[in-house]
Protein backbone atom coordinates (compact mmCIF):
# COMPACT_ATOMS: atom_id res chain seq x y z
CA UNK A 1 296.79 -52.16 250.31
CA UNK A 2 296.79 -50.88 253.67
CA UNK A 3 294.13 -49.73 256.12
CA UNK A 4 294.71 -46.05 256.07
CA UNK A 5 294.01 -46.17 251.86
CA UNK A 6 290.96 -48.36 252.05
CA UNK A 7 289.44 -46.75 255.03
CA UNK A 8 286.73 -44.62 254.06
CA UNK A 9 285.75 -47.14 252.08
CA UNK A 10 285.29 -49.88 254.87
CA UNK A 11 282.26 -50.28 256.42
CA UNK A 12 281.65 -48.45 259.96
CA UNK A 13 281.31 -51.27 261.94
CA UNK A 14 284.43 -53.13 261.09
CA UNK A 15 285.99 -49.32 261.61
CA UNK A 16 284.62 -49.23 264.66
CA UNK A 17 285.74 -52.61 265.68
CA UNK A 18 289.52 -51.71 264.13
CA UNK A 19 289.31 -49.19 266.94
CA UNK A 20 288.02 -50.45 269.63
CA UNK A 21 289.98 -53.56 269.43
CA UNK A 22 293.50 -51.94 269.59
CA UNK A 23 295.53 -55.18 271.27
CA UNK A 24 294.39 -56.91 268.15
CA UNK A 25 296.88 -57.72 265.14
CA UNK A 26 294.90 -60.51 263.60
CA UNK A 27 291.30 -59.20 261.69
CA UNK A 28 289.24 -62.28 261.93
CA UNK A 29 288.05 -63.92 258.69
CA UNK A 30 284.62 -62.21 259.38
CA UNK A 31 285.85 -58.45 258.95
CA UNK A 32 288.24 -59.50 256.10
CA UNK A 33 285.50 -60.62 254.42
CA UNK A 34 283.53 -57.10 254.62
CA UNK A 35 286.39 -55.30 253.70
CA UNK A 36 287.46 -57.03 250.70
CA UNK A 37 283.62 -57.22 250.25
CA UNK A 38 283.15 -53.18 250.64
CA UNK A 39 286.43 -52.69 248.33
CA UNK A 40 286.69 -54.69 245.69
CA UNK A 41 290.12 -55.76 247.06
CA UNK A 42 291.73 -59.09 248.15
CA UNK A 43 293.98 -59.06 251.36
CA UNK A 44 296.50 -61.06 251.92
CA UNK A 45 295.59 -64.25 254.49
CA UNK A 46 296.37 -67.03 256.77
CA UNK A 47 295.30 -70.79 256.51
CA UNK A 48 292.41 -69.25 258.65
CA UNK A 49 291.64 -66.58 256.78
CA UNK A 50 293.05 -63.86 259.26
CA UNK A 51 294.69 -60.78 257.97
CA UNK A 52 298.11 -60.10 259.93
CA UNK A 53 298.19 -56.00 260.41
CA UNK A 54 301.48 -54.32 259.14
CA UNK A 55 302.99 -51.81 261.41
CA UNK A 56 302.12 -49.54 259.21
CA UNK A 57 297.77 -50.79 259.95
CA UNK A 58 298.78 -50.07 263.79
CA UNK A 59 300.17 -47.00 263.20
CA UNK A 60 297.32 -45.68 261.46
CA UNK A 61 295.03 -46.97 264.18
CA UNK A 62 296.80 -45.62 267.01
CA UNK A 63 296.54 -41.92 265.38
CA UNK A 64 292.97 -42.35 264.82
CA UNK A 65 292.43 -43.92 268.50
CA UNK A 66 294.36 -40.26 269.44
CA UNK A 67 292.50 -37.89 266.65
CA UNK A 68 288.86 -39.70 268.29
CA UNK A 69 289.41 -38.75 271.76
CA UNK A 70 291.18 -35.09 270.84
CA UNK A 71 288.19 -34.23 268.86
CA UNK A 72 286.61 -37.00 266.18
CA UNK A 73 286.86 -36.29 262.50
CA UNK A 74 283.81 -36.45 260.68
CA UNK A 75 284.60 -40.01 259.36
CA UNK A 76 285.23 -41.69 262.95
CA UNK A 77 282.30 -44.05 263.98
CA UNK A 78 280.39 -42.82 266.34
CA UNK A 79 279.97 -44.39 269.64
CA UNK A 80 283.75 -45.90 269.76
CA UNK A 81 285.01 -45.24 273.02
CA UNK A 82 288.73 -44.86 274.21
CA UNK A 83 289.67 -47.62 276.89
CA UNK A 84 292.45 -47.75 279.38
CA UNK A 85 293.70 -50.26 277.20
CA UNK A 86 293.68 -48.10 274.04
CA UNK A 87 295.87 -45.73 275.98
CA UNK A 88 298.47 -48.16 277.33
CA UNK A 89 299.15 -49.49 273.66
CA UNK A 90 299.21 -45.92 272.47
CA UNK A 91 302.21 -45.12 274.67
């Protein structure tokens, strides 16, 4: 399963931190846990129980870094913010 089919069923806050975390390749243990918990499905994990994001994942989070700051979709958390950082991995 990837991100962009599970996402509007993950909850906001782990969307929200998907977003505004967008150096991040690893989703800690914690967030794994709410989305398998929110989905009814198991992702695939380290020893530590850290989900390694395909390139496929980043993709989908870059576009909807890009599709939140050119006007936010309906389903975008509110409050997530687009960082200087955001836009240098975006490049």
């Amino acid at each position: 399963m990837t991100l962009s089919t599970l996402w509007t069923r993950i909850d906001p806050t782990v969307q929200q931190w998907l977003l505004a975390n967008p150096g991040c390749v690893m989703l800690p243990r914690t967030l794994v846990n709410r989305v398998e918990a929110a989905t009814g499905t198991s992702m695939a994990t380290d020893g530590h129980g850290e989900h390694l994001l395909s390139e496929e994942d980043l993709d989908f989070l870059k576009d909807r870094r890009r599709e939140s700051t050119s006007g936010r979709r309906a389903d975008t958390p509110a409050g997530v913010r687009r960082t200087e950082h955001a836009e240098v991995l975006d490049r």
